[in-house]
PDB file of N, CA and C in Angstrom:
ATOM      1  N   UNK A   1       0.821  -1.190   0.000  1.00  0.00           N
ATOM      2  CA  UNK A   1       0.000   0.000   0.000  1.00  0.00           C
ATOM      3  C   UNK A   1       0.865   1.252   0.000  1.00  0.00           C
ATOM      4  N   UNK A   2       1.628   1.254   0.789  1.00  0.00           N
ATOM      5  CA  UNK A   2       2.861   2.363   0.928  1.00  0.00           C
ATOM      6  C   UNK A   2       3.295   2.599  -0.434  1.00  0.00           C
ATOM      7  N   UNK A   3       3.607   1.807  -0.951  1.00  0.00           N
ATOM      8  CA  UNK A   3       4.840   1.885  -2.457  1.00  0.00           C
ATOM      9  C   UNK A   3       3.781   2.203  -3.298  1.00  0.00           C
ATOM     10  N   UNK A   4       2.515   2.002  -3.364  1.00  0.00           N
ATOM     11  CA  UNK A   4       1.677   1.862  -4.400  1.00  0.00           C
ATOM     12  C   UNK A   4       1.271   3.753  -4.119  1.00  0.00           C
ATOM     13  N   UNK A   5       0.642   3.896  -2.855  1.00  0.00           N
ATOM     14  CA  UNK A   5       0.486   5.410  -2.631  1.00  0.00           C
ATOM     15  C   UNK A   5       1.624   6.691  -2.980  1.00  0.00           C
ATOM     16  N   UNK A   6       2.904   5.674  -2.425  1.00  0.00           N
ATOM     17  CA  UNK A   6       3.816   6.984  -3.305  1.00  0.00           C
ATOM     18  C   UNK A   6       4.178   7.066  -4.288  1.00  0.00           C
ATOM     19  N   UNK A   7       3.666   6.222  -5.415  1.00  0.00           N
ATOM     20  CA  UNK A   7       3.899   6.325  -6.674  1.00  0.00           C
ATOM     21  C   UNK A   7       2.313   6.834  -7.348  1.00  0.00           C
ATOM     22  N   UNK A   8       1.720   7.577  -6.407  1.00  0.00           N
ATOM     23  CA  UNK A   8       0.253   7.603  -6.930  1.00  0.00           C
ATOM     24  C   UNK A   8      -0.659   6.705  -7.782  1.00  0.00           C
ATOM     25  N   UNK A   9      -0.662   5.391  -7.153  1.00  0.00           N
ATOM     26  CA  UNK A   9      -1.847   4.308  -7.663  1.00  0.00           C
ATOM     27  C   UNK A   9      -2.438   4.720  -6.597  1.00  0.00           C
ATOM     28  N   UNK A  10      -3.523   4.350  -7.645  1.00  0.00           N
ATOM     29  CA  UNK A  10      -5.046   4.239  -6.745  1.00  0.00           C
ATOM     30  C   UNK A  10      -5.625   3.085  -6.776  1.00  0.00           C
ATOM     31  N   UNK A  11      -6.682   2.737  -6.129  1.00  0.00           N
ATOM     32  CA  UNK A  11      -7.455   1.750  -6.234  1.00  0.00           C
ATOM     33  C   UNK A  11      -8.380   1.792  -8.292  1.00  0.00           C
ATOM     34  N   UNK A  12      -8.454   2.799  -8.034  1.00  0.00           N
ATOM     35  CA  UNK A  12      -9.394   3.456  -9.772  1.00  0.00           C
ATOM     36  C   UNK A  12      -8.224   2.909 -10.365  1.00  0.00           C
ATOM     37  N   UNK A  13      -6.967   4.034 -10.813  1.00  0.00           N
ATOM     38  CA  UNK A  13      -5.726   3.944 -11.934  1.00  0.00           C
ATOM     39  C   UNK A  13      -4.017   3.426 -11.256  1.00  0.00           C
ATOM     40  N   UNK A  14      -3.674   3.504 -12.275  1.00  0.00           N
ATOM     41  CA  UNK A  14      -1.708   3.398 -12.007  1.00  0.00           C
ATOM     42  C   UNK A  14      -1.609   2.318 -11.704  1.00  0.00           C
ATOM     43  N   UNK A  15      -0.367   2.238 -11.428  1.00  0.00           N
ATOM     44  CA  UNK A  15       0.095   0.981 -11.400  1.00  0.00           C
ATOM     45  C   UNK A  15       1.682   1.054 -10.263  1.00  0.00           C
ATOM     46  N   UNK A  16       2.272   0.078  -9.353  1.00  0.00           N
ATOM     47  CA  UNK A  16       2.708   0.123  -8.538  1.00  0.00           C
ATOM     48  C   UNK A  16       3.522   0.994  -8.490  1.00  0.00           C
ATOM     49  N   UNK A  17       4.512   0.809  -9.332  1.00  0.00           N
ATOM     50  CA  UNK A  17       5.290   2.150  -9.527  1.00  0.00           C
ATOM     51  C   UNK A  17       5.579   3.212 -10.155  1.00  0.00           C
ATOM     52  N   UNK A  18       4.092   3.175 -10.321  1.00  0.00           N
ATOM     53  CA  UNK A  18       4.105   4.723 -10.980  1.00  0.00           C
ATOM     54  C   UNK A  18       4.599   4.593 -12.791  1.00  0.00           C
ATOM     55  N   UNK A  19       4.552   3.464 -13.403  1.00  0.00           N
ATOM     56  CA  UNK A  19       4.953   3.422 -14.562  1.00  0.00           C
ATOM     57  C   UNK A  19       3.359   3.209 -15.300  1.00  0.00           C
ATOM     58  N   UNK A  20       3.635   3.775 -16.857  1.00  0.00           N
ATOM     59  CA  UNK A  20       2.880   4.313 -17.582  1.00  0.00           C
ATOM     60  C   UNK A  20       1.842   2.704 -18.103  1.00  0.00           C
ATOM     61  N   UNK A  21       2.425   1.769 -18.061  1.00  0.00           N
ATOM     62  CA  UNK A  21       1.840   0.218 -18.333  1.00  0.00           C
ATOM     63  C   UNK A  21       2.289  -0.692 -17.191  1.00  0.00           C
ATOM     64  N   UNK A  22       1.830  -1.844 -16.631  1.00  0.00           N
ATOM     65  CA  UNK A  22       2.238  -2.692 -16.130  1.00  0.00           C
ATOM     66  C   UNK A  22       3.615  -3.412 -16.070  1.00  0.00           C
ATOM     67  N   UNK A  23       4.415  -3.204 -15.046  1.00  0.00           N
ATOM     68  CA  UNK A  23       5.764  -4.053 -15.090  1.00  0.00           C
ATOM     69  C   UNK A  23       5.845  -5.281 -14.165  1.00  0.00           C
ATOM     70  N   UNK A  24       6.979  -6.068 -14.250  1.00  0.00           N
ATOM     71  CA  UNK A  24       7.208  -6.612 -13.794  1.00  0.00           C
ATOM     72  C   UNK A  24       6.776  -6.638 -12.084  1.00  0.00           C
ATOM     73  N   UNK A  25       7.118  -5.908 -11.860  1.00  0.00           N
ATOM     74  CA  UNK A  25       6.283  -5.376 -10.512  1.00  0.00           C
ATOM     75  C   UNK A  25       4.891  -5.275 -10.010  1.00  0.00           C
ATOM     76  N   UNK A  26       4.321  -5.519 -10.640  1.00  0.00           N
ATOM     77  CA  UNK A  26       2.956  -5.177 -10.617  1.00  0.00           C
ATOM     78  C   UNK A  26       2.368  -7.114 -10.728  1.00  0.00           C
ATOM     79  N   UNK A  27       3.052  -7.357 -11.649  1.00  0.00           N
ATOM     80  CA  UNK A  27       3.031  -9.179 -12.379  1.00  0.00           C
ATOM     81  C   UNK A  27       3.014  -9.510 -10.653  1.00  0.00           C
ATOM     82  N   UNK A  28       4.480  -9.470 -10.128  1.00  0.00           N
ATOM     83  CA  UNK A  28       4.534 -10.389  -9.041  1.00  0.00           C
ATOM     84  C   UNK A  28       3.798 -10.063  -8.203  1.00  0.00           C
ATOM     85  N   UNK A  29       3.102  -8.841  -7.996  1.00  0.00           N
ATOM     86  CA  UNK A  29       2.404  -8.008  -6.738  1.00  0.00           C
ATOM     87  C   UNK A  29       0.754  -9.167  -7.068  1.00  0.00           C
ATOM     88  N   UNK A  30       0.582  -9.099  -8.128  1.00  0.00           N
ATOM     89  CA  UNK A  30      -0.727  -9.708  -8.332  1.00  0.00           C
ATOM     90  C   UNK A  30      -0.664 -11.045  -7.952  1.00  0.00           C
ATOM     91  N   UNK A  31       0.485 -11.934  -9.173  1.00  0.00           N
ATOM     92  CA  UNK A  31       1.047 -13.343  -8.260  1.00  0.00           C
ATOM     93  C   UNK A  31       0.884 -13.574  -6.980  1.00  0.00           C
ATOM     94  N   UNK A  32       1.230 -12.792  -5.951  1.00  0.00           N
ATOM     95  CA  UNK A  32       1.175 -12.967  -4.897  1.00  0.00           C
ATOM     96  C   UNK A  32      -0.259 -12.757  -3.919  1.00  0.00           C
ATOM     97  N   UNK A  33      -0.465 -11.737  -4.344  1.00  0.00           N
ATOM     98  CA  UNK A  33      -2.109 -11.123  -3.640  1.00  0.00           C
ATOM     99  C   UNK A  33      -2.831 -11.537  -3.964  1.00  0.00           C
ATOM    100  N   UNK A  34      -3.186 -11.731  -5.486  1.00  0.00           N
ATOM    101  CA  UNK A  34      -4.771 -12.181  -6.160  1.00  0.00           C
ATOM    102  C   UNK A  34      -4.376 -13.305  -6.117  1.00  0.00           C
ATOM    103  N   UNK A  35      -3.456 -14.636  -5.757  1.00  0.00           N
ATOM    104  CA  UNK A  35      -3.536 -15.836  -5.689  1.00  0.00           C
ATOM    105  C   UNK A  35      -3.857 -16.321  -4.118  1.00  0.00           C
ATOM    106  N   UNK A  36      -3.363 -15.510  -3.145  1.00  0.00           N
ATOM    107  CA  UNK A  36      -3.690 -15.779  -2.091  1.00  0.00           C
ATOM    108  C   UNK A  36      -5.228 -15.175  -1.510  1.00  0.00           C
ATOM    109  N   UNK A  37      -5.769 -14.125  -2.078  1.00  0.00           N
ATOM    110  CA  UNK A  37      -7.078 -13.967  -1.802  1.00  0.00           C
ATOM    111  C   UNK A  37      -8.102 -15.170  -2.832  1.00  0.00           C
ATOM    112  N   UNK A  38      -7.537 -15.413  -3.849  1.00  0.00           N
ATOM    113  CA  UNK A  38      -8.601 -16.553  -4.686  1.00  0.00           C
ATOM    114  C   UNK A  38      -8.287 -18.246  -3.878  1.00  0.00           C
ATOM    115  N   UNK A  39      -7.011 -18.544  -3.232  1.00  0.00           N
ATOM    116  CA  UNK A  39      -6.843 -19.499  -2.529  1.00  0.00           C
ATOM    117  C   UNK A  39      -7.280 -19.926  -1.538  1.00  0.00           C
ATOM    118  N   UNK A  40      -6.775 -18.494  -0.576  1.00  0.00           N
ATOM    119  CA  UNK A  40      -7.366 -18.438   1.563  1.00  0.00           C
ATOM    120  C   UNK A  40      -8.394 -17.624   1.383  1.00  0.00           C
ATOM    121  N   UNK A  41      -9.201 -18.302   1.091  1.00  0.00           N
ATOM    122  CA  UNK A  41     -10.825 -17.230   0.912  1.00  0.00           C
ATOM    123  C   UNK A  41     -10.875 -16.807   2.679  1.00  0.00           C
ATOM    124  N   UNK A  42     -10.149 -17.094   3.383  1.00  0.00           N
ATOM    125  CA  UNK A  42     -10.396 -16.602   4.767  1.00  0.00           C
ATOM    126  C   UNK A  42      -9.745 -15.543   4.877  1.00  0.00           C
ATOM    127  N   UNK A  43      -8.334 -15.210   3.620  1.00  0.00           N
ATOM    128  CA  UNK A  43      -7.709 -14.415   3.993  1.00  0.00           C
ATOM    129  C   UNK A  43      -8.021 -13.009   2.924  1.00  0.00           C
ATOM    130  N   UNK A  44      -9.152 -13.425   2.143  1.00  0.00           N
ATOM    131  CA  UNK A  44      -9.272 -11.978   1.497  1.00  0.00           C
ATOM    132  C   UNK A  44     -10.190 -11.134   2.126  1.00  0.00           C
ATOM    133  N   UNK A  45     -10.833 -10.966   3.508  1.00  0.00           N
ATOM    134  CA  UNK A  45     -11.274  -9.704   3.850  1.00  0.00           C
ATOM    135  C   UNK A  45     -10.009  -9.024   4.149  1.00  0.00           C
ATOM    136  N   UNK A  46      -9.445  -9.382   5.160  1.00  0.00           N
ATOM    137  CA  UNK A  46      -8.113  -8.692   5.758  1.00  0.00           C
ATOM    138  C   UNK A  46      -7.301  -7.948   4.328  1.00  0.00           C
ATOM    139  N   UNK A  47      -6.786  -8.686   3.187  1.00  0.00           N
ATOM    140  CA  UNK A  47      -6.344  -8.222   2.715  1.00  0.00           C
ATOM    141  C   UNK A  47      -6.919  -7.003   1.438  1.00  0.00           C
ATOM    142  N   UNK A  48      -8.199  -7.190   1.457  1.00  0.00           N
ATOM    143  CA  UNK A  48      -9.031  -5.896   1.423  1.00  0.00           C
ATOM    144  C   UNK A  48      -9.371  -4.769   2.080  1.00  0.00           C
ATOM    145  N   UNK A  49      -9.302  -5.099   3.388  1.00  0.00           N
ATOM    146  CA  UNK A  49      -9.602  -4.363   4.973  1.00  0.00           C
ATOM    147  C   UNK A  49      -7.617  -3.265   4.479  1.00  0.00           C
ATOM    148  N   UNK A  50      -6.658  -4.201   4.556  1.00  0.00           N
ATOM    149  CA  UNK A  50      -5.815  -3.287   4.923  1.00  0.00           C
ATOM    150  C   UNK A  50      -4.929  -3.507   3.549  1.00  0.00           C
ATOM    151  N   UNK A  51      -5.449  -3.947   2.479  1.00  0.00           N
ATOM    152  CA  UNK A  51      -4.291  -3.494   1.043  1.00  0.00           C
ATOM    153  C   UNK A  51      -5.567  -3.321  -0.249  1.00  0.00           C
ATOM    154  N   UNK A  52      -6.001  -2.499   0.212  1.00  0.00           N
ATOM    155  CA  UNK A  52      -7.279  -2.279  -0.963  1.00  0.00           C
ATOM    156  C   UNK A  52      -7.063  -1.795  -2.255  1.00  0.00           C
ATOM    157  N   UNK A  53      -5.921  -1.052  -2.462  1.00  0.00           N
ATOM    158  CA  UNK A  53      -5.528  -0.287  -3.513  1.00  0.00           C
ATOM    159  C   UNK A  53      -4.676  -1.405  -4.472  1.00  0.00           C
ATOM    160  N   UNK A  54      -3.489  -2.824  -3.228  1.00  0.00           N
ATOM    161  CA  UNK A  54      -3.021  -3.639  -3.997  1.00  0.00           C
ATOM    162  C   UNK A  54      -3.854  -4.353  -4.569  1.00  0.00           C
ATOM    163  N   UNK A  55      -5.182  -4.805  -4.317  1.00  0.00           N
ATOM    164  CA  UNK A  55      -5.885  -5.915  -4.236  1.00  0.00           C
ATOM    165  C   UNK A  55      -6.863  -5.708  -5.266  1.00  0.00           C
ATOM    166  N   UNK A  56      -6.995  -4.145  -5.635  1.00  0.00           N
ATOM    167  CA  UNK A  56      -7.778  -3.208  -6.606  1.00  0.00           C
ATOM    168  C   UNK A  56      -6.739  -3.134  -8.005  1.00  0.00           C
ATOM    169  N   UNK A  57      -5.198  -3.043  -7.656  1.00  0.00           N
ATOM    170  CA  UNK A  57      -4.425  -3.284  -9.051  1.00  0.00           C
ATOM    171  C   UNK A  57      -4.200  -4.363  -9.511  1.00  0.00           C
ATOM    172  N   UNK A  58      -4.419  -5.642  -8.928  1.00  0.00           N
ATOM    173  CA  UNK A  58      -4.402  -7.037  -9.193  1.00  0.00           C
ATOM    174  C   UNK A  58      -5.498  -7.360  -9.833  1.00  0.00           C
ATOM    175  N   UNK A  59      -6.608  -6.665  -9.209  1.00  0.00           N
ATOM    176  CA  UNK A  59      -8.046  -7.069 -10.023  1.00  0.00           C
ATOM    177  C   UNK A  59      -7.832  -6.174 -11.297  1.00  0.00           C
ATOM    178  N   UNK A  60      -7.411  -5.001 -11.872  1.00  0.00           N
ATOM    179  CA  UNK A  60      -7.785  -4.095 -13.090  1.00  0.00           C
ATOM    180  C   UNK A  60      -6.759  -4.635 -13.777  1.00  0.00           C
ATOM    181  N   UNK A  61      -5.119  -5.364 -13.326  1.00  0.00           N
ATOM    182  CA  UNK A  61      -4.513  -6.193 -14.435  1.00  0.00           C
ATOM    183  C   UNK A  61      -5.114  -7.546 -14.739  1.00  0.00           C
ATOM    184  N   UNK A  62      -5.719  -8.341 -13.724  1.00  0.00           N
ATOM    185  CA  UNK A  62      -5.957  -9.125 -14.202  1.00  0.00           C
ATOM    186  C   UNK A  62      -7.351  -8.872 -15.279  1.00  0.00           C
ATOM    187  N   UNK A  63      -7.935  -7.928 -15.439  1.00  0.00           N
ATOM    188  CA  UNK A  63      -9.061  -7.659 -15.677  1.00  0.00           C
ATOM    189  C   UNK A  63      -8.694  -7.520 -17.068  1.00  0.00           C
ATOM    190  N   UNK A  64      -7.437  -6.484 -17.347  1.00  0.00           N
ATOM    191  CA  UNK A  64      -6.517  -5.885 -18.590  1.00  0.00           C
ATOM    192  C   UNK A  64      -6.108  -6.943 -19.245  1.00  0.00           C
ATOM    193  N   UNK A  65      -5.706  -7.714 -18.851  1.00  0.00           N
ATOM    194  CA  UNK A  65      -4.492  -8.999 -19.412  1.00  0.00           C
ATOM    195  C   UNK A  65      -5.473 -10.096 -19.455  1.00  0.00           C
ATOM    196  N   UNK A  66      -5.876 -10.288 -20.740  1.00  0.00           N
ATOM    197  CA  UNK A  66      -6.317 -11.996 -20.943  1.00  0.00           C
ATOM    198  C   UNK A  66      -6.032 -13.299 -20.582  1.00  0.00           C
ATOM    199  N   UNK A  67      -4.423 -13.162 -20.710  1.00  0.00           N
ATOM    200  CA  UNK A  67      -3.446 -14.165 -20.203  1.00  0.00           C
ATOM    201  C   UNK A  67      -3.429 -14.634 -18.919  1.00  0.00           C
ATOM    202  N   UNK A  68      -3.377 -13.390 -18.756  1.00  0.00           N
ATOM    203  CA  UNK A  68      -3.392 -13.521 -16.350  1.00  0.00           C
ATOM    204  C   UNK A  68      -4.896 -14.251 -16.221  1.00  0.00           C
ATOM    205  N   UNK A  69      -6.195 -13.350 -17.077  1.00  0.00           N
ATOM    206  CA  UNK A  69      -7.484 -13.964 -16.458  1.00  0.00           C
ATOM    207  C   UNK A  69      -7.921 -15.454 -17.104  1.00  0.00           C
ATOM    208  N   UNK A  70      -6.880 -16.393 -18.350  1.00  0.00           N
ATOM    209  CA  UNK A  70      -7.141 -17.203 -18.345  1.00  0.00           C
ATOM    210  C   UNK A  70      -6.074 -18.331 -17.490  1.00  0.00           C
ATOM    211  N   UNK A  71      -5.051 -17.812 -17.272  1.00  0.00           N
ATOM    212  CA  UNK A  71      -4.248 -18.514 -16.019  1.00  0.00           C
ATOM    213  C   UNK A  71      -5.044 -18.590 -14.978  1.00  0.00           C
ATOM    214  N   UNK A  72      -5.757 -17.545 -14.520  1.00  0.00           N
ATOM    215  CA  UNK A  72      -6.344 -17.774 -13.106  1.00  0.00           C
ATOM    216  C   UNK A  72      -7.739 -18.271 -13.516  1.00  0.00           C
ATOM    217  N   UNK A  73      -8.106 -18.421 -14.133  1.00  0.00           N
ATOM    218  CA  UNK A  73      -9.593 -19.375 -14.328  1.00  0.00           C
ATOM    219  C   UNK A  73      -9.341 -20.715 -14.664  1.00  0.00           C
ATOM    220  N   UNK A  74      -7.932 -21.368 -15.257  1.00  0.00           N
ATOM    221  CA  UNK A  74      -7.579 -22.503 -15.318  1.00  0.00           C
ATOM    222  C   UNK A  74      -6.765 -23.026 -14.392  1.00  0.00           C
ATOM    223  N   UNK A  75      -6.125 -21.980 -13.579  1.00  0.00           N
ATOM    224  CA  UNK A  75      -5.945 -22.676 -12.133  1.00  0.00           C
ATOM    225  C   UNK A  75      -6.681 -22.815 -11.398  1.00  0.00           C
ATOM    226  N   UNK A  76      -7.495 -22.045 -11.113  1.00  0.00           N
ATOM    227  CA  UNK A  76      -9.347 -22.022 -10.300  1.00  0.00           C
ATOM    228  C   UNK A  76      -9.447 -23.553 -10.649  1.00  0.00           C
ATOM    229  N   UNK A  77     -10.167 -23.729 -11.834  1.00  0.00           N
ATOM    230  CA  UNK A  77     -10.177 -24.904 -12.096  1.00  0.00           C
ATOM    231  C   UNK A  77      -9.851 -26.280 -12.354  1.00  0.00           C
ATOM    232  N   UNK A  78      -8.386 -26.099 -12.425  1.00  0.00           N
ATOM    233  CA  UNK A  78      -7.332 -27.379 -12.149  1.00  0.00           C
ATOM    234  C   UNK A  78      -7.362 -27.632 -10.203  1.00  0.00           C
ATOM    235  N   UNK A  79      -7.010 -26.609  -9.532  1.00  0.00           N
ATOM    236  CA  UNK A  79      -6.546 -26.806  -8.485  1.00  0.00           C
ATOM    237  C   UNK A  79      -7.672 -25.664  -7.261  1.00  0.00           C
ATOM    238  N   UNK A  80      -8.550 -25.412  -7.858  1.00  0.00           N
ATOM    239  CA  UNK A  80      -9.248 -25.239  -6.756  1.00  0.00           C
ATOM    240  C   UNK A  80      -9.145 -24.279  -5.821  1.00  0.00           C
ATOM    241  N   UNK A  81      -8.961 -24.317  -4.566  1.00  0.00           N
ATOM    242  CA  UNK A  81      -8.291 -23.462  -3.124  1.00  0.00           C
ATOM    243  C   UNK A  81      -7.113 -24.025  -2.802  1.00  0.00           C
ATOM    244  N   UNK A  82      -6.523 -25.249  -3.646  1.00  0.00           N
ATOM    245  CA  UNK A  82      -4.731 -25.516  -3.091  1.00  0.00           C
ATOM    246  C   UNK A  82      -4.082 -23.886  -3.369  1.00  0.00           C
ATOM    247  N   UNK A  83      -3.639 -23.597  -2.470  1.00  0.00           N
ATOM    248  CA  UNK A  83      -2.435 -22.382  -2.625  1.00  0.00           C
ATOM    249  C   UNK A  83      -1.260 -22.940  -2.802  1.00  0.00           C
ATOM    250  N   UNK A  84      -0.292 -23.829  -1.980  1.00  0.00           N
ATOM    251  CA  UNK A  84       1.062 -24.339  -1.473  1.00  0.00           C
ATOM    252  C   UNK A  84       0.880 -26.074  -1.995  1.00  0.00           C
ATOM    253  N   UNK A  85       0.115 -26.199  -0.708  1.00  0.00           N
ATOM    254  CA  UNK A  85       0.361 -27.690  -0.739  1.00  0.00           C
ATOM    255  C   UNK A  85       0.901 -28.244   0.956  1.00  0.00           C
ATOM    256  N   UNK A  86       0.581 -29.528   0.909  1.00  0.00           N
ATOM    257  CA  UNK A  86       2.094 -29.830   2.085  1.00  0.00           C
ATOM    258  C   UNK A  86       1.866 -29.060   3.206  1.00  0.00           C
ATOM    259  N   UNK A  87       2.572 -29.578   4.366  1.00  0.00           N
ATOM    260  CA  UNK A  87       2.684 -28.852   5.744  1.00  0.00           C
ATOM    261  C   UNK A  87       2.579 -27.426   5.927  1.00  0.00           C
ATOM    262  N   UNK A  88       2.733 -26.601   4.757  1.00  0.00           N
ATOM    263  CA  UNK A  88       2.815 -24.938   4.914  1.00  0.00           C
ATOM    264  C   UNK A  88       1.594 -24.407   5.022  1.00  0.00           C
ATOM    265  N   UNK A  89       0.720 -25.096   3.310  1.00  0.00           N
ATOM    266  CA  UNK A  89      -0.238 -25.062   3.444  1.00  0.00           C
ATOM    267  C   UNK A  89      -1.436 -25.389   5.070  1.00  0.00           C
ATOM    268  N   UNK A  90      -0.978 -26.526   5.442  1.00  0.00           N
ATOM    269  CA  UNK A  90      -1.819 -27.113   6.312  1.00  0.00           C
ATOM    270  C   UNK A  90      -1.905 -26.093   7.708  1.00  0.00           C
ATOM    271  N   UNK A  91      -0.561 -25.084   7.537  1.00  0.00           N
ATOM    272  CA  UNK A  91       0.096 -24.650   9.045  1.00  0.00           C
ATOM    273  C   UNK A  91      -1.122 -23.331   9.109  1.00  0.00           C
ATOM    274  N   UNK A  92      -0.948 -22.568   7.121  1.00  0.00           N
ATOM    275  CA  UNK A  92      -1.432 -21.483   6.817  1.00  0.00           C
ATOM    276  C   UNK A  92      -3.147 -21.756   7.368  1.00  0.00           C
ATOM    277  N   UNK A  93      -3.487 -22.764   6.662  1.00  0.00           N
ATOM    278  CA  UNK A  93      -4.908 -23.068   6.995  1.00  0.00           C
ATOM    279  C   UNK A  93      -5.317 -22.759   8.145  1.00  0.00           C
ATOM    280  N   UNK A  94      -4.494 -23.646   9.228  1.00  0.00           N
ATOM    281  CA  UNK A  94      -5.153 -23.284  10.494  1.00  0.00           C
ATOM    282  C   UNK A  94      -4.844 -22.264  11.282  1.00  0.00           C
ATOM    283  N   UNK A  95      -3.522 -21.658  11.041  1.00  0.00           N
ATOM    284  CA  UNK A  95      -3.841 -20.006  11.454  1.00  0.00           C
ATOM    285  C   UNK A  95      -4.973 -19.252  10.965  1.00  0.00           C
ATOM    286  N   UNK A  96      -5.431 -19.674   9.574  1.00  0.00           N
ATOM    287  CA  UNK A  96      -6.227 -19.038   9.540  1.00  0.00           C
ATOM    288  C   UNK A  96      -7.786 -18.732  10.460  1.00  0.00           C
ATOM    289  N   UNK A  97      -8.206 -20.210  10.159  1.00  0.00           N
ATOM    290  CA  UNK A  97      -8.888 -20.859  10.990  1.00  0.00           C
ATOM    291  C   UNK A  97      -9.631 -20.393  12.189  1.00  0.00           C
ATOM    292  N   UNK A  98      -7.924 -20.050  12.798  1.00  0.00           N
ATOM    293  CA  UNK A  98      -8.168 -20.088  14.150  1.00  0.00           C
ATOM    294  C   UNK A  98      -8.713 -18.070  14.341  1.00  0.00           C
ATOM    295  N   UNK A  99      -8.511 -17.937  13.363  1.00  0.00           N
ATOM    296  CA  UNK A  99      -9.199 -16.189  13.303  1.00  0.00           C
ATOM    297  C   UNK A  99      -8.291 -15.551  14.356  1.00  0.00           C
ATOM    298  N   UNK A 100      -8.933 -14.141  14.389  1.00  0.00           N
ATOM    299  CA  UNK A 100      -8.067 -13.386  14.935  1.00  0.00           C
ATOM    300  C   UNK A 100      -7.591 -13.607  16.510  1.00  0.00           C
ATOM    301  N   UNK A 101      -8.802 -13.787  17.085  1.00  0.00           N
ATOM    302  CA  UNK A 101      -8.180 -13.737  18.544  1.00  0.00           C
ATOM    303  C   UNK A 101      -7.528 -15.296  18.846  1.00  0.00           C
ATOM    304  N   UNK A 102      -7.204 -16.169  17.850  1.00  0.00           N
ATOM    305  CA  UNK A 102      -5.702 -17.166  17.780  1.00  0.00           C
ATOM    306  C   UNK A 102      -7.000 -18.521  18.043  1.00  0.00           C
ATOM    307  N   UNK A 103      -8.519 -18.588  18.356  1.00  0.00           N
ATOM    308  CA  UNK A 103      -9.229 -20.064  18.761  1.00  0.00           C
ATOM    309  C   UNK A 103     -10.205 -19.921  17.561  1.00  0.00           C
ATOM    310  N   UNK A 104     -10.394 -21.553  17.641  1.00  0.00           N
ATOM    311  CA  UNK A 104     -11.155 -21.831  16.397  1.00  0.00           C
ATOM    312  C   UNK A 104     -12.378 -22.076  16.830  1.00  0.00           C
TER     313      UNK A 104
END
């Protein structure tokens, strides 16, 4: 949110750093955010609650880019809510789980 505000993105326009089209930067910012809010469906209020503007440039590239929105509709559909996999996954899950005040 920081990097994105001082390069003037908004939730509406721009892009992370302030460059005129999508870079590399922006690719991994989405990689990372819009896969983990379409994965830990537990974890996309929070990351709406407190990265709205990242979570708003992930949605208008993926929205922009065909490529990105048929990657993520054929991973949707190959794999579902797997994010990781394996013990990380399993660890992530139940932090989640267990919500904020740490009990499930």
């Amino acid at each position: 949110e920081a990097t994105a505000a001082r390069y003037g993105c908004t939730a509406q326009r721009g892009w992370l750093l302030g460059t005129p089209a999508p870079t590399l930067a922006d690719l991994a910012t989405w990689s990372l955010w819009a896969t983990m809010a379409r994965c830990l469906p537990l974890l996309a209020p929070p990351i709406e609650e407190h990265a709205p503007t990242v979570i708003a440039l992930c949605r208008r590239l993926e929205q922009s880019n065909a490529g990105l929105a048929t990657l993520a509709r054929r991973d949707a559909e190959r794999y579902g809510e797997l994010y990781c996999g394996g013990m990380i996954e399993k660890s992530i899950r139940q932090v989640l789980a267990a919500g904020r005040d740490g009990r499930q």
